[in-house]
Protein backbone atom coordinates (compact mmCIF):
# COMPACT_ATOMS: atom_id res chain seq x y z
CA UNK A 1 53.01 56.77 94.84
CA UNK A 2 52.55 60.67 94.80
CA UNK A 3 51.26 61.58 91.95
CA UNK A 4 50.47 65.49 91.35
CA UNK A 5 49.76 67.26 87.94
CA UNK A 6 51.09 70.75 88.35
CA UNK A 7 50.09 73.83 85.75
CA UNK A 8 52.84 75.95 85.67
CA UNK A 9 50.35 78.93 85.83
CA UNK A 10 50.10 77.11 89.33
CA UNK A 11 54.00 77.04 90.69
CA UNK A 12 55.33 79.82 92.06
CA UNK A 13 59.10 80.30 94.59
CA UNK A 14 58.54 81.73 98.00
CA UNK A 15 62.45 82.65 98.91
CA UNK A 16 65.04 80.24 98.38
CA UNK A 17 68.38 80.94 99.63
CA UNK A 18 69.89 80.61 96.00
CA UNK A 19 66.83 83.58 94.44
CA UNK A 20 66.44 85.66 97.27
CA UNK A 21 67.54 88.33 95.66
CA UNK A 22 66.77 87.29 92.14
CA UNK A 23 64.11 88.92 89.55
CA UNK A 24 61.00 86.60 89.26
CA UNK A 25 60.46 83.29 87.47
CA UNK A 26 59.26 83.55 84.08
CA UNK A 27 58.74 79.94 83.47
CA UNK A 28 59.02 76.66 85.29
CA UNK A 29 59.57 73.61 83.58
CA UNK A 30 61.19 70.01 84.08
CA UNK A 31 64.64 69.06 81.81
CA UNK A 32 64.82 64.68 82.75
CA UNK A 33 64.39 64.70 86.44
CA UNK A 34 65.25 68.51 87.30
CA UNK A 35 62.85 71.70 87.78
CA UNK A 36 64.19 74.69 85.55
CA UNK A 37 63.08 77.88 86.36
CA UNK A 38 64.11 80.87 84.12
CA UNK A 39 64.20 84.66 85.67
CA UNK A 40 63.65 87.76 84.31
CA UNK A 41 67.24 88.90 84.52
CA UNK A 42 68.11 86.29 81.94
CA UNK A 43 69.26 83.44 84.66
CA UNK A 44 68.25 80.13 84.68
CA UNK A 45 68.27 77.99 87.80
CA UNK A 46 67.85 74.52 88.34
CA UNK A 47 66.79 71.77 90.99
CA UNK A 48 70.13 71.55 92.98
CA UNK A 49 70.23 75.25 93.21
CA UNK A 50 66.42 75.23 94.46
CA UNK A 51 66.94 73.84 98.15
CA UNK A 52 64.07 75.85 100.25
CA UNK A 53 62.09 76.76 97.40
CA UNK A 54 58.54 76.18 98.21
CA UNK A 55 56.27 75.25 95.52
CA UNK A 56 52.67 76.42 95.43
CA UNK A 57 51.01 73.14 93.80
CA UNK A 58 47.30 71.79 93.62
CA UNK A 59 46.81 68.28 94.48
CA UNK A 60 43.29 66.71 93.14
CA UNK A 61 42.28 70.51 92.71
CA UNK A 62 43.40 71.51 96.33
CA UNK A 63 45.96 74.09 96.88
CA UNK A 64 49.00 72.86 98.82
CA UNK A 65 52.92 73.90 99.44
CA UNK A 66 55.25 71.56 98.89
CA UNK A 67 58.90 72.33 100.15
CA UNK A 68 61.97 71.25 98.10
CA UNK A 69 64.62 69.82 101.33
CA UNK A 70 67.72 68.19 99.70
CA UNK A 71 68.39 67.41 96.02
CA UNK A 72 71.05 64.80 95.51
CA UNK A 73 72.33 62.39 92.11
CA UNK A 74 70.77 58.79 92.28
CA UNK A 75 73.70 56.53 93.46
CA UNK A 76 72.38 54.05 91.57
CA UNK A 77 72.17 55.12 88.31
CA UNK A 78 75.11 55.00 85.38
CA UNK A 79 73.89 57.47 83.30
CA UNK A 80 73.94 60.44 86.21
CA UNK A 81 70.82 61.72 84.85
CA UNK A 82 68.41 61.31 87.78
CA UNK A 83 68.07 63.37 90.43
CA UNK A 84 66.69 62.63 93.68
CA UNK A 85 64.54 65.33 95.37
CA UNK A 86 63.76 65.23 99.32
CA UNK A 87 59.92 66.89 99.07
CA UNK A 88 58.15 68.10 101.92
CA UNK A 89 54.09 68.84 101.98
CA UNK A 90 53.24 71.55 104.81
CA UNK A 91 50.55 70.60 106.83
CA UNK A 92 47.20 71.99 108.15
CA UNK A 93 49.03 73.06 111.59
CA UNK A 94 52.27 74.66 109.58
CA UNK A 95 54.58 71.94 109.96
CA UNK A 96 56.37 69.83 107.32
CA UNK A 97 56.40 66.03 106.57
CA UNK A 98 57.64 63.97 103.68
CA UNK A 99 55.58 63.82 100.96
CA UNK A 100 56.74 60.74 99.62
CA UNK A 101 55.96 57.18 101.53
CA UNK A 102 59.66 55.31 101.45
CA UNK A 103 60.17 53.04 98.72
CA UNK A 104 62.32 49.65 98.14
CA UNK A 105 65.34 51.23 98.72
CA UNK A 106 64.18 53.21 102.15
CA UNK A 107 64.38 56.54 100.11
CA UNK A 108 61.44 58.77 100.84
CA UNK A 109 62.24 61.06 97.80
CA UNK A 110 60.97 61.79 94.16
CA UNK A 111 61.62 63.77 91.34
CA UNK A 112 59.56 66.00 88.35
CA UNK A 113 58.34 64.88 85.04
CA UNK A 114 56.80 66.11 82.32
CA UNK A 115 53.24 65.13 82.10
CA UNK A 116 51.23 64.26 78.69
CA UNK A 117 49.25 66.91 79.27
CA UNK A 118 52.05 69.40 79.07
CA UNK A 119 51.90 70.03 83.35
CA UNK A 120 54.06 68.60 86.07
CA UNK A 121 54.57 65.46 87.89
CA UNK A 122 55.78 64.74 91.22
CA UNK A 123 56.82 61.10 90.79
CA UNK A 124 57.56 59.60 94.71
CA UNK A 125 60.55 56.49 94.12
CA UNK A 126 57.67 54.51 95.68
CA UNK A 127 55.66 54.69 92.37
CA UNK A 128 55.62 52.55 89.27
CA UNK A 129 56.72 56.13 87.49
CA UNK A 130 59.29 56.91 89.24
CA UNK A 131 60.85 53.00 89.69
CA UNK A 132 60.42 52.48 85.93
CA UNK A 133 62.89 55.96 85.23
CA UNK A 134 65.38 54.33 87.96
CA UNK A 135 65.40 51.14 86.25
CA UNK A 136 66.96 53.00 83.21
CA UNK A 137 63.73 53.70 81.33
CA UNK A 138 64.00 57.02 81.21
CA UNK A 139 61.17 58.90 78.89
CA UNK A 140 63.30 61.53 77.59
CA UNK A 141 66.61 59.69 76.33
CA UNK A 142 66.99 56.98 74.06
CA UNK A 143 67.95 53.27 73.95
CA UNK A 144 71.19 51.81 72.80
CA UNK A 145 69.11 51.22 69.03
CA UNK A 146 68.67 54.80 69.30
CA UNK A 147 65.27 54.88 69.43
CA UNK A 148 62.98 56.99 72.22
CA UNK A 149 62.80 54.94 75.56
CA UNK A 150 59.38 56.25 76.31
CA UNK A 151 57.53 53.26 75.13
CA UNK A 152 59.97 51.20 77.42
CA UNK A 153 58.76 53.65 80.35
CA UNK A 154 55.03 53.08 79.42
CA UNK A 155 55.31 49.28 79.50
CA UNK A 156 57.30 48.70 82.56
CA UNK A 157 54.39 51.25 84.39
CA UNK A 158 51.95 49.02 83.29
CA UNK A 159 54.63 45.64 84.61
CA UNK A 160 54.68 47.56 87.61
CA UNK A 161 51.23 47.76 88.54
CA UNK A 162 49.83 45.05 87.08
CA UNK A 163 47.76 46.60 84.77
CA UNK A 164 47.44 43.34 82.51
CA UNK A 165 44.42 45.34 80.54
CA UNK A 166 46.03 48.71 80.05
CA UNK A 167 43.01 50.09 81.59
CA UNK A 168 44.52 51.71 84.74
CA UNK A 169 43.28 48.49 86.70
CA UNK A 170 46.18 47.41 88.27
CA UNK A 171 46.22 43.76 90.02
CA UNK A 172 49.62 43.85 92.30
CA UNK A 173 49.99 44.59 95.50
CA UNK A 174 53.12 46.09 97.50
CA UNK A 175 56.21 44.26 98.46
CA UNK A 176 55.63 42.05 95.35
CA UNK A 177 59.56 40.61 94.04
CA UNK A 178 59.66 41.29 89.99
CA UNK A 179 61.96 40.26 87.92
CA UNK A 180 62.16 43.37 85.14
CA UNK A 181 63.99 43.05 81.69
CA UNK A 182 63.53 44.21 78.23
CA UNK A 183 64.42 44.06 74.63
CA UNK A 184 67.00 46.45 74.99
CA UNK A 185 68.92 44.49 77.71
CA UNK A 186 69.12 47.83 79.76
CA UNK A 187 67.90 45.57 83.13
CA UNK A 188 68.49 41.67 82.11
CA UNK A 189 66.60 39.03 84.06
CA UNK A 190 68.08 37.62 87.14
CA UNK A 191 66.75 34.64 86.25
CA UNK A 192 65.92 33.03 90.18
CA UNK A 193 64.97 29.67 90.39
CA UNK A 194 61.84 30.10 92.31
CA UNK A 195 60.44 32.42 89.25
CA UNK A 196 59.26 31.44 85.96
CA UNK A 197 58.03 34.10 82.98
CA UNK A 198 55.12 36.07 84.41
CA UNK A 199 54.04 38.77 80.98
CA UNK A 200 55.58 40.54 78.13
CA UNK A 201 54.29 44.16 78.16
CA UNK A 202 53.74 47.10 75.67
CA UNK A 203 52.81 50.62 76.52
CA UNK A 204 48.97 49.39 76.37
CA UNK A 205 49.19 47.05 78.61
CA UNK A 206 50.32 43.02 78.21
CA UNK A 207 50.02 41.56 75.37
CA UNK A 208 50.20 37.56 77.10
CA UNK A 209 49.96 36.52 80.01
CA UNK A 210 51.68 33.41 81.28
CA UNK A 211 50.56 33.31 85.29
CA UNK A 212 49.06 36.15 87.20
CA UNK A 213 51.72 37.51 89.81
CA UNK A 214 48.92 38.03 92.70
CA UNK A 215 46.25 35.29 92.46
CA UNK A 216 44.19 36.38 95.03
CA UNK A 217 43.51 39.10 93.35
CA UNK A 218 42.74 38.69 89.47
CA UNK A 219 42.51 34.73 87.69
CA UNK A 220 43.76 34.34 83.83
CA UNK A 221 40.12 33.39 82.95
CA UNK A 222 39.09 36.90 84.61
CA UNK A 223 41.51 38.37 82.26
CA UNK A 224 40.48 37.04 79.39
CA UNK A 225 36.73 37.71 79.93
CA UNK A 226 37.68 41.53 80.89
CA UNK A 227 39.97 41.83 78.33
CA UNK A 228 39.43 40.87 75.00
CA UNK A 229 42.90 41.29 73.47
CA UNK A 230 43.87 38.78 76.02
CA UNK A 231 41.54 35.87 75.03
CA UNK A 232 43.78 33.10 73.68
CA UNK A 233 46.71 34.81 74.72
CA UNK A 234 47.11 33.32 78.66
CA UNK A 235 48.78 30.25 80.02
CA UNK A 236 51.04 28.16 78.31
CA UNK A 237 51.21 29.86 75.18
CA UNK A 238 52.33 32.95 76.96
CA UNK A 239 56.63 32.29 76.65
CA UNK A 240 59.18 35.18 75.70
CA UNK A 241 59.58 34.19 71.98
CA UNK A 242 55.10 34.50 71.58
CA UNK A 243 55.40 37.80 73.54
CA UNK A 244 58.13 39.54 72.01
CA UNK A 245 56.40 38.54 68.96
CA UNK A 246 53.59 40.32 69.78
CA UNK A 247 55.13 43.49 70.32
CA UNK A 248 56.13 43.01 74.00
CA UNK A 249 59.25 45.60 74.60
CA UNK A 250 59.38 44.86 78.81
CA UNK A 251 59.32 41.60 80.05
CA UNK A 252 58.81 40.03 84.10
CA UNK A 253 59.48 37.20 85.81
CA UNK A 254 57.48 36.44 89.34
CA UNK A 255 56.89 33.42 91.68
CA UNK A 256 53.88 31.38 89.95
């Protein structure tokens, strides 16, 4: 996953066909999945209209130009919502290359979000952030109860990675098969034989544990000496009902 926080003091538009002759950007900010830039002359532009624009970003405090190539609706999602962009990070010699490593699908593209800090995020579709928003977790609608989805969002980031303490610790690895559902029956399980209940999760982290999904890397004992909110809460008592009890919203299912 690419993961850049982006000031908006920070972004500027070097010359896309669609503003070269427009009146400077005023503000940038992110609407779902699309950049939104409003001009001086009272326009606003968005995303699909920004093909060529070059972004002036910082990544881990270094300056850097990232190149927005293609901008395209998600095939695979209902609600028409996301939107897919093709980035490209110039490098140290002037030439281009993706900026995003490809993810399960092949796609080597991304998309903005708003950060908690009020700045930017570039979220590659081979990140837990961006694979939890294609999933149907989207942060900035709400759930068929009508409530916000961004708890939802938060807990399937944490499924993602494996971050069974909610301390940004994450015990997965890549290529791992996950079976992802929820309380809201946006993604219901699949339910294949050769995987049993893994974890409920809530935006903190999970709240039981029933089998670790990589066990090379982390044991349930480990977890419940790290972890203290975890102690009692691993193994066999770990089932759907104890979890959603427990204030699980996002639930997996894994090869034990």
């Amino acid at each position: 996953m690419k993961r850049l926080l982006l000031p908006l003091l920070l972004l500027a538009l070097a010359s896309p066909s669609a503003l070269a002759q427009a009146s400077a950007a005023t503000s940038i900010t992110v609407s779902g999945t699309e950049i939104v830039v409003a001009l001086k002359d009272g326009r606003t532009v968005r995303s699909k209209d920004l093909a060529g624009a070059v972004l002036k970003v910082r990544f881990d405090g270094q300056p850097a130009e990232v190149r927005i190539t293609d901008v395209e609706l998600d095939p695979g999602d209902p609600s028409k919502s996301i939107w897919l962009h093709t980035f490209d990070v110039r490098q140290a010699d002037g030439s281009w290359s993706y900026l995003c490593t490809p993810g399960p699908d092949g796609r080597r593209q991304g998309f903005p979000l708003m950060g908690a800090d009020g700045g930017i995020e570039l979220s590659c579709s081979s990140g837990a952030l961006a694979k939890c928003v294609r999933f149907g977790y989207r942060p900035w609608a709400v759930g068929p109860d009508g409530r916000s989805l961004t708890p939802l969002h938060a807990a399937c980031v944490r499924m993602v990675r494996g971050d069974y303490g909610g301390a940004d610790m994450p015990f997965t690895k890549d290529g791992m098969n996950i079976d992802v559902y929820d309380s809201q029956n946006i993604q219901q399980p699949e339910n294949a034989p050769e995987q049993t209940f893994e974890a409920g999760w809530a935006p903190g982290g999970a709240v039981c544990v029933h089998h670790v999904r990589v066990k090379e890397n982390v044991t349930l004992a480990d977890l419940e000496a790290r972890f203290p909110h975890l102690k009692g809460r691993t193994g066999a008592i770990c089932t759907e009902e104890f979890a959603r009890a427990n204030g699980a919203v996002v639930y997996n299912r894994s090869s034990d």
